[in-house]
PDB file of N, CA and C in Angstrom:
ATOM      1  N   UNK A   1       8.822  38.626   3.230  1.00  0.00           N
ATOM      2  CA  UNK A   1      10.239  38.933   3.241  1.00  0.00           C
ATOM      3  C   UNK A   1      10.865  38.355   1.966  1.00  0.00           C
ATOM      4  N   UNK A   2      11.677  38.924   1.344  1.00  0.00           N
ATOM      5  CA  UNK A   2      12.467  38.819  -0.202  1.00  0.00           C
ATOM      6  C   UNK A   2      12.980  38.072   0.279  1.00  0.00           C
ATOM      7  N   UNK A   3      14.132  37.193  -0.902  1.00  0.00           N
ATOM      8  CA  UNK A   3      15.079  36.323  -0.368  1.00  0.00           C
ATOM      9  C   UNK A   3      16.345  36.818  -0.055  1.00  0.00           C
ATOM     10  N   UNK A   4      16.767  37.899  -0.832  1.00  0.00           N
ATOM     11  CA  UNK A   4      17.547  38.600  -0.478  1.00  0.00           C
ATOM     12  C   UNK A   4      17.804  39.035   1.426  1.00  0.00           C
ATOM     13  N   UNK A   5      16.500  39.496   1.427  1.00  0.00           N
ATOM     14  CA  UNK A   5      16.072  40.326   3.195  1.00  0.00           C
ATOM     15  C   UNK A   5      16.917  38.900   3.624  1.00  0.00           C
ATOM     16  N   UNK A   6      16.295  37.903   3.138  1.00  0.00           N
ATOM     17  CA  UNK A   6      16.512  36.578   4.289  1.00  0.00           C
ATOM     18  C   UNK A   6      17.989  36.081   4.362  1.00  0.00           C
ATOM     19  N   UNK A   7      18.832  36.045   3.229  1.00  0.00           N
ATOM     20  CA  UNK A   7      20.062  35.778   2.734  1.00  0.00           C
ATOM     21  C   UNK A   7      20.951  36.690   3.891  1.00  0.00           C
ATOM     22  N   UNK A   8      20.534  38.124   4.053  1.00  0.00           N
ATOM     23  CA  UNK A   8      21.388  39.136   4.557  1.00  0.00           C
ATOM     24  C   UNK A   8      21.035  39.014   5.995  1.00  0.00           C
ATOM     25  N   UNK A   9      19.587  38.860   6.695  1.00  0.00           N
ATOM     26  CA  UNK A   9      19.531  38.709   8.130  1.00  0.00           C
ATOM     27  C   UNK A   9      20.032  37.417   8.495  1.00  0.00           C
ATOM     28  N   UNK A  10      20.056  36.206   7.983  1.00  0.00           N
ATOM     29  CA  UNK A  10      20.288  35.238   7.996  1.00  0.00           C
ATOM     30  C   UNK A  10      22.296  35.072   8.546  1.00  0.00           C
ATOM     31  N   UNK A  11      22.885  35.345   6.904  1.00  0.00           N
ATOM     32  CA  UNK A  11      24.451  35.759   7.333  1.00  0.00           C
ATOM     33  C   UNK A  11      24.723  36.253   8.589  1.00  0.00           C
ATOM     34  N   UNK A  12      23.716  37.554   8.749  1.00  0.00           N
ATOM     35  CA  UNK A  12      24.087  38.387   9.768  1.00  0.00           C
ATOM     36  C   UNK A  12      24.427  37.826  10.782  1.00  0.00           C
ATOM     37  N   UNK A  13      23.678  37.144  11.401  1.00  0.00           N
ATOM     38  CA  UNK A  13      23.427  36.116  12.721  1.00  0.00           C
ATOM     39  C   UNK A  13      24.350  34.822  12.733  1.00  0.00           C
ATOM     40  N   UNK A  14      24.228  34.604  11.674  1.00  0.00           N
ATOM     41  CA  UNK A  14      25.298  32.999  11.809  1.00  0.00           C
ATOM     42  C   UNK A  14      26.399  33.863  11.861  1.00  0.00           C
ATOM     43  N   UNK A  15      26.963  34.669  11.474  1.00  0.00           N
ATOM     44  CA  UNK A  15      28.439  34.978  11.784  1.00  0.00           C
ATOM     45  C   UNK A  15      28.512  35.822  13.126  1.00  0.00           C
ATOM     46  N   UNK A  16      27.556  36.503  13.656  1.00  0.00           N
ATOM     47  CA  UNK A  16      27.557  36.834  15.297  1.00  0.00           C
ATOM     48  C   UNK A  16      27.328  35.447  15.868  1.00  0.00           C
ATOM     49  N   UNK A  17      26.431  34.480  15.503  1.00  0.00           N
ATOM     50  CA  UNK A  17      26.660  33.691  17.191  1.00  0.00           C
ATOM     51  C   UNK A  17      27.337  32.484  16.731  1.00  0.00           C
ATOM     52  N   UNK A  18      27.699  32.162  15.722  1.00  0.00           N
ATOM     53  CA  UNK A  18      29.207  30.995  15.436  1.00  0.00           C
ATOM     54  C   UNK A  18      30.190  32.186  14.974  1.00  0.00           C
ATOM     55  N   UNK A  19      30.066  32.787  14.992  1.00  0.00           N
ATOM     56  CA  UNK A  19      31.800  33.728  14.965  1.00  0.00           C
ATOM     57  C   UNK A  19      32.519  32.982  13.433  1.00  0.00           C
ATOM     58  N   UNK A  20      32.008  33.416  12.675  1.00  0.00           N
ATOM     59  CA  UNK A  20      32.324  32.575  11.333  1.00  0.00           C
ATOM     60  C   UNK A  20      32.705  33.662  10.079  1.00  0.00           C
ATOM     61  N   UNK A  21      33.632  33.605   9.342  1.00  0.00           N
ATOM     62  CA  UNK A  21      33.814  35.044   8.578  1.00  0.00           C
ATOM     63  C   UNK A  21      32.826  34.471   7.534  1.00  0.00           C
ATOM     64  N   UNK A  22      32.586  35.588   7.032  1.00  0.00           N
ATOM     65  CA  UNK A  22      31.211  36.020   6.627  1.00  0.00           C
ATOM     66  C   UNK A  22      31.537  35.565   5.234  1.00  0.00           C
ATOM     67  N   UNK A  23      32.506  35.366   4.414  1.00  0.00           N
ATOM     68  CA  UNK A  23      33.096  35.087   3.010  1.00  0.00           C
ATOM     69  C   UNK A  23      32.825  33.645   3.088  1.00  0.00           C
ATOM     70  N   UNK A  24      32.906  32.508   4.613  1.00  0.00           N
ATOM     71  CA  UNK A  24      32.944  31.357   4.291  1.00  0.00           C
ATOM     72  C   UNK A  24      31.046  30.677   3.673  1.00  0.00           C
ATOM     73  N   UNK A  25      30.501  31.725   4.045  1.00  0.00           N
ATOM     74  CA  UNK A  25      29.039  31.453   4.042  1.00  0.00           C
ATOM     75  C   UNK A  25      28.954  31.773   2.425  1.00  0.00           C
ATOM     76  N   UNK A  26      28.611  30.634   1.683  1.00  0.00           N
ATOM     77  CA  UNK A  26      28.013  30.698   0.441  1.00  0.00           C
ATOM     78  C   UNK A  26      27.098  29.786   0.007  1.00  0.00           C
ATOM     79  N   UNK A  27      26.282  30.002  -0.881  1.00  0.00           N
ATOM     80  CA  UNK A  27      24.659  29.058  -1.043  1.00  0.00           C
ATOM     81  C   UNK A  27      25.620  27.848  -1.224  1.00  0.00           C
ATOM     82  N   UNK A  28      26.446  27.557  -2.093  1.00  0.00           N
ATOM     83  CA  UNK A  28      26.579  26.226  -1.593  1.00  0.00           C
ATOM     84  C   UNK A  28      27.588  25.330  -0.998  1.00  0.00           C
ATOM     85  N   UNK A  29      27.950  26.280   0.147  1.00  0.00           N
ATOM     86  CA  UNK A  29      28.532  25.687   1.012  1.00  0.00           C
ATOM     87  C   UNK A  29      28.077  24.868   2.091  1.00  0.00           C
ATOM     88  N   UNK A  30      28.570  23.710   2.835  1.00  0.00           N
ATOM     89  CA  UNK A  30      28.099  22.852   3.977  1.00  0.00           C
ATOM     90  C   UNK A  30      27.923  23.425   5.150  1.00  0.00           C
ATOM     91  N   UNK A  31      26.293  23.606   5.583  1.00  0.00           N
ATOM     92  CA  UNK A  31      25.848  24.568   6.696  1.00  0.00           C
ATOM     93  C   UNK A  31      26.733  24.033   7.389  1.00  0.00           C
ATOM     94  N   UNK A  32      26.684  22.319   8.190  1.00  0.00           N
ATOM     95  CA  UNK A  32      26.918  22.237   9.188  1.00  0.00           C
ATOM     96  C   UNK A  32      28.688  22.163   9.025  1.00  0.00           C
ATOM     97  N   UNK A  33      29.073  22.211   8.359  1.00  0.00           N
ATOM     98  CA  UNK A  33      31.099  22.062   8.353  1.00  0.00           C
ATOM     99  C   UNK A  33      31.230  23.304   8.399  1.00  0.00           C
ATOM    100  N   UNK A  34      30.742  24.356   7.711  1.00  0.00           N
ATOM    101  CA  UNK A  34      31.077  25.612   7.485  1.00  0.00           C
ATOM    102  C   UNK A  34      30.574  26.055   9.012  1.00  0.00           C
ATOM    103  N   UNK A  35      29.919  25.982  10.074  1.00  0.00           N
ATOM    104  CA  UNK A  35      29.896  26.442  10.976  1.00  0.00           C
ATOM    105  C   UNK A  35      30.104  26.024  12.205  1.00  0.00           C
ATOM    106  N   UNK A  36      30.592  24.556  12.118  1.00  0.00           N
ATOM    107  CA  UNK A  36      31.518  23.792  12.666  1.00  0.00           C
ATOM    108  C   UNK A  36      30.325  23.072  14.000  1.00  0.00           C
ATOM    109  N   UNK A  37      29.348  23.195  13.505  1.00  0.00           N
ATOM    110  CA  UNK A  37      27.988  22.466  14.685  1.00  0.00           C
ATOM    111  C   UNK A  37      27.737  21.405  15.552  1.00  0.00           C
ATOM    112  N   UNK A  38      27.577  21.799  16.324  1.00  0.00           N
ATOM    113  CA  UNK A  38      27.379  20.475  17.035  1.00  0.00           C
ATOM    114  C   UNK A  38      26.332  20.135  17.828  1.00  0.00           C
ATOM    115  N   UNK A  39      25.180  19.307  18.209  1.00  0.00           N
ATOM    116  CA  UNK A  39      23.859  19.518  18.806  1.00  0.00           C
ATOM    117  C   UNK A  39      23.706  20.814  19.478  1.00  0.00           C
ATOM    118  N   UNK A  40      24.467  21.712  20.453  1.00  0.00           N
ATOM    119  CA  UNK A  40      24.126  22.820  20.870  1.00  0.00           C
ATOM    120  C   UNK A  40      23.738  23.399  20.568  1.00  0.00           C
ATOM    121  N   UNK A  41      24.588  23.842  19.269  1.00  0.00           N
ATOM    122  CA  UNK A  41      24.355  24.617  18.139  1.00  0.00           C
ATOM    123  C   UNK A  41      23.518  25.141  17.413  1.00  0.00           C
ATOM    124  N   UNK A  42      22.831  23.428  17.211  1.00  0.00           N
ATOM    125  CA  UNK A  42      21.308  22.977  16.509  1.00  0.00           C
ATOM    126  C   UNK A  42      20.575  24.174  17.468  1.00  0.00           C
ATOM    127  N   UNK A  43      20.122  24.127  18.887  1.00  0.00           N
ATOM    128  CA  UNK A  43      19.929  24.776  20.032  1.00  0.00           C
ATOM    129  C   UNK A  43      19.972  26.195  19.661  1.00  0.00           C
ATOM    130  N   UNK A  44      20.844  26.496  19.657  1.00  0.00           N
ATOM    131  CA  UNK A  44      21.231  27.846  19.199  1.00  0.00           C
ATOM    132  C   UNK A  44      20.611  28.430  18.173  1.00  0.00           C
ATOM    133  N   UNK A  45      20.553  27.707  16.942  1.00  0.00           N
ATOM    134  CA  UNK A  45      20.261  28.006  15.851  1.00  0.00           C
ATOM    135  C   UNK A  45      18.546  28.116  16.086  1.00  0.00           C
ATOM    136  N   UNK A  46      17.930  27.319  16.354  1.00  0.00           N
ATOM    137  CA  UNK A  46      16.584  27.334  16.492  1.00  0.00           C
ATOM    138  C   UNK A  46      16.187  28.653  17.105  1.00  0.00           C
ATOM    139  N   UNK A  47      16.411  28.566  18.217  1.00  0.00           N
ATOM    140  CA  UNK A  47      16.423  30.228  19.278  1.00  0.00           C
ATOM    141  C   UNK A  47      16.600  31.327  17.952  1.00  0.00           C
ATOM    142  N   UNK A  48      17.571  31.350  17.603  1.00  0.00           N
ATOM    143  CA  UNK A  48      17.719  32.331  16.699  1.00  0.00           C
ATOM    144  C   UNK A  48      16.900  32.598  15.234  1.00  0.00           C
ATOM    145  N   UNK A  49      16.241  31.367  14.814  1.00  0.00           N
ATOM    146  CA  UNK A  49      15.485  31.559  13.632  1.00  0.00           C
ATOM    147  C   UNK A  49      14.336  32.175  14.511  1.00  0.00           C
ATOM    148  N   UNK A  50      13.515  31.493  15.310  1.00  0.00           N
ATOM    149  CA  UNK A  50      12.376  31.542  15.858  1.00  0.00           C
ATOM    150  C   UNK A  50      11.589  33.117  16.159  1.00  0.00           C
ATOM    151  N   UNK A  51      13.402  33.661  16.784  1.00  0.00           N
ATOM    152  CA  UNK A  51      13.073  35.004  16.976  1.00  0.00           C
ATOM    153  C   UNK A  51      13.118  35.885  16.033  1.00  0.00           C
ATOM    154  N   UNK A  52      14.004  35.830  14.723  1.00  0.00           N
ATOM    155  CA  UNK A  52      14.318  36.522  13.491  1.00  0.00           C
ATOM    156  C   UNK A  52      13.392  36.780  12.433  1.00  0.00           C
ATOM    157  N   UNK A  53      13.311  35.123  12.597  1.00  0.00           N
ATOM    158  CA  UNK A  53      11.373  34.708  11.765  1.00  0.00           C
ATOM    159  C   UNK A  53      10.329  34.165  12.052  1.00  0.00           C
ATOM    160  N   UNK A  54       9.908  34.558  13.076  1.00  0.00           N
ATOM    161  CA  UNK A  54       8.558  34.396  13.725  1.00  0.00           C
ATOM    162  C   UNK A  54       7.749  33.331  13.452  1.00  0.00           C
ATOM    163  N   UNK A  55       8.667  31.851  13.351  1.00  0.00           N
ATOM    164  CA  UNK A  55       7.768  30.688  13.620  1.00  0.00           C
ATOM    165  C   UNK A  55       8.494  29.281  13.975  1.00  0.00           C
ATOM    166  N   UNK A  56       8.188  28.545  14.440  1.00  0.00           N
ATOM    167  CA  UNK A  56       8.559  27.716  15.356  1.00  0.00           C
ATOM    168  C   UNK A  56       9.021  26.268  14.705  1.00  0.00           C
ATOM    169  N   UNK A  57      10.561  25.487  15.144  1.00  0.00           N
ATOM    170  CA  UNK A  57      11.273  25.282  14.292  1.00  0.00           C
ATOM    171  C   UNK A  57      10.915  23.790  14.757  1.00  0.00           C
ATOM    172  N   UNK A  58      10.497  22.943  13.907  1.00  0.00           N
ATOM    173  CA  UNK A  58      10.823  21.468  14.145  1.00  0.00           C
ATOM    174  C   UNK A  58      12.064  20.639  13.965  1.00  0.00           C
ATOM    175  N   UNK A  59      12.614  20.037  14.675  1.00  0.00           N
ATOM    176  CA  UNK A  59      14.262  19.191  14.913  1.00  0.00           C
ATOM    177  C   UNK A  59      13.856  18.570  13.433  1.00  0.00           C
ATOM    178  N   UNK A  60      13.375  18.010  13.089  1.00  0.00           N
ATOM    179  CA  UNK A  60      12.935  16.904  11.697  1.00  0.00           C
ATOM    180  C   UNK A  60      13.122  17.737  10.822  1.00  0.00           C
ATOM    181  N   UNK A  61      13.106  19.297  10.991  1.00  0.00           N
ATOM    182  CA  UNK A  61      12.958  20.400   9.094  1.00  0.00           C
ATOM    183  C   UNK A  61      14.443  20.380   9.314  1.00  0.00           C
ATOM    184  N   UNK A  62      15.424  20.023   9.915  1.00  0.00           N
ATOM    185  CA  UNK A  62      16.719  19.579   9.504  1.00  0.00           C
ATOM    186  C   UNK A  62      17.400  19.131   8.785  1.00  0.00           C
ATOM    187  N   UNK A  63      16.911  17.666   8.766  1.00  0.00           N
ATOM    188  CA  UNK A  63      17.081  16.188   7.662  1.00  0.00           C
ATOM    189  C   UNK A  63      17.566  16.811   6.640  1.00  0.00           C
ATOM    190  N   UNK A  64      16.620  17.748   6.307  1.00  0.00           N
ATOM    191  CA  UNK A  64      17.031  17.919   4.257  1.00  0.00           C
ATOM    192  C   UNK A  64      17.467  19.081   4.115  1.00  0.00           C
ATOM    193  N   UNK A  65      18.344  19.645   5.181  1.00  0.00           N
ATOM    194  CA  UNK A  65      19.065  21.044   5.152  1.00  0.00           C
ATOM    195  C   UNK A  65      20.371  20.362   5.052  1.00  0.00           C
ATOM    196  N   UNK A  66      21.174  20.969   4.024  1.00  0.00           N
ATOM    197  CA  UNK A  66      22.557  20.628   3.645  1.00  0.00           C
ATOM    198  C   UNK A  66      23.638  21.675   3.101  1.00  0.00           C
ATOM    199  N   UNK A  67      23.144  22.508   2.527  1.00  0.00           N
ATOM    200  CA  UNK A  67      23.787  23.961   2.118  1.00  0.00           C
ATOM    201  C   UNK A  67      23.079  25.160   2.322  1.00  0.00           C
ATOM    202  N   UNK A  68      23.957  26.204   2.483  1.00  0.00           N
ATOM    203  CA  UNK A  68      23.328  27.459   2.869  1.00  0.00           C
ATOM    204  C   UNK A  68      21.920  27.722   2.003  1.00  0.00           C
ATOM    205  N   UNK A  69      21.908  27.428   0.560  1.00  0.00           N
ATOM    206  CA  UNK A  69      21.063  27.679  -0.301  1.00  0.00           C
ATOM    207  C   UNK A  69      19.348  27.001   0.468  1.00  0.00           C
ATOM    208  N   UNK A  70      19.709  25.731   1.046  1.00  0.00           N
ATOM    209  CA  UNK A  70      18.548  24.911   1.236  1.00  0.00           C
ATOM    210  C   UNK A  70      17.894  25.594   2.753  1.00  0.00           C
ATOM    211  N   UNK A  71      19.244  26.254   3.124  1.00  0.00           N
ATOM    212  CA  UNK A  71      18.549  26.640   4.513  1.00  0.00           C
ATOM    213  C   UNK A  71      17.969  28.057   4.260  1.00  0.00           C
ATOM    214  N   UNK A  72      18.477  28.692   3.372  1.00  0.00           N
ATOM    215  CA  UNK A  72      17.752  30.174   2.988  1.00  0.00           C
ATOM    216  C   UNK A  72      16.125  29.492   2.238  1.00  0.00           C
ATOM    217  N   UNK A  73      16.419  28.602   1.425  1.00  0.00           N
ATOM    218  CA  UNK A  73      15.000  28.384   0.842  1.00  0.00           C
ATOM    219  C   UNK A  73      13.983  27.578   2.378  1.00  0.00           C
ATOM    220  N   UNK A  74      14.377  26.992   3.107  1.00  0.00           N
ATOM    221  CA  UNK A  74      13.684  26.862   4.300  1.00  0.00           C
ATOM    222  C   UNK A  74      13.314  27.940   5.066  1.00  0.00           C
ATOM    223  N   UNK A  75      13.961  28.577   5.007  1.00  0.00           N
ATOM    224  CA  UNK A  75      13.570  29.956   5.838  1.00  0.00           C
ATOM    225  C   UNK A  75      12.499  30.742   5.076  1.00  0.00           C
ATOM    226  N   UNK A  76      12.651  30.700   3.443  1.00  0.00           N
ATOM    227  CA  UNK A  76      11.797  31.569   2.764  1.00  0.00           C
ATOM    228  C   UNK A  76      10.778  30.691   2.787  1.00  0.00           C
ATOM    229  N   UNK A  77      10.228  29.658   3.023  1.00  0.00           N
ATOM    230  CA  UNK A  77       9.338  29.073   2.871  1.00  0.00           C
ATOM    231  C   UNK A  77       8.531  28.991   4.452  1.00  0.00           C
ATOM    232  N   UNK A  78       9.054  29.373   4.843  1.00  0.00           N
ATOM    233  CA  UNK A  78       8.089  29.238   6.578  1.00  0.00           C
ATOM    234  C   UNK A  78       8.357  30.212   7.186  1.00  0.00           C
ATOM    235  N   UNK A  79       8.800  31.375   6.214  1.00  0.00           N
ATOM    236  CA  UNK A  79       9.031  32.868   7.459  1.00  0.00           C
ATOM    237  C   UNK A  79       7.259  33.325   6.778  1.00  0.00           C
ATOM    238  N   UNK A  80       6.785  33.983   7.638  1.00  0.00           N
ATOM    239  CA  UNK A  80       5.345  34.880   7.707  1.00  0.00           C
ATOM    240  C   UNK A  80       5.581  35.656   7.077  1.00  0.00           C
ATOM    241  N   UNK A  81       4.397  35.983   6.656  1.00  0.00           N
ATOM    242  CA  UNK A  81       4.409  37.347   5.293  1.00  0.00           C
ATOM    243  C   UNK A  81       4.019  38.308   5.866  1.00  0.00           C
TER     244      UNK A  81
END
């Protein structure tokens, strides 16, 4: 999957299940302020990568997620080819 593919399915979803306008999402904006998170969330979010990109999310690949940019390059780095 391009990074692009991932950038656009990615948006897609964070603004359906945090209800977030889609302009506030930029590489380097603050995942978790910009989508206003809170442990549930975390919850949420996992469910939703897992199924989007077909592999299974450890609480710890968190830590060093801080802007949209780091979470698209996490995703491009552990989605299946």
């Amino acid at each position: 999957m391009e990074m692009s593919e991932i950038i656009k399915v990615t948006n897609e979803f964070l603004v359906d299940e945090f209800e977030v306008d889609g302009d506030t999402i930029t590489p380097e904006a603050d995942l978790k302020e910009t989508l206003d998170m809170d442990s549930l969330d975390y919850v949420d979010l996992v469910v939703v990568i897992e199924s989007n990109f077909g592999f299974k999310v450890k609480p710890e690949d968190f830590k060093d997620i801080v802007t949209f940019q780091d979470f698209y390059n996490y995703l491009a780095a552990n989605t299946t080819k």
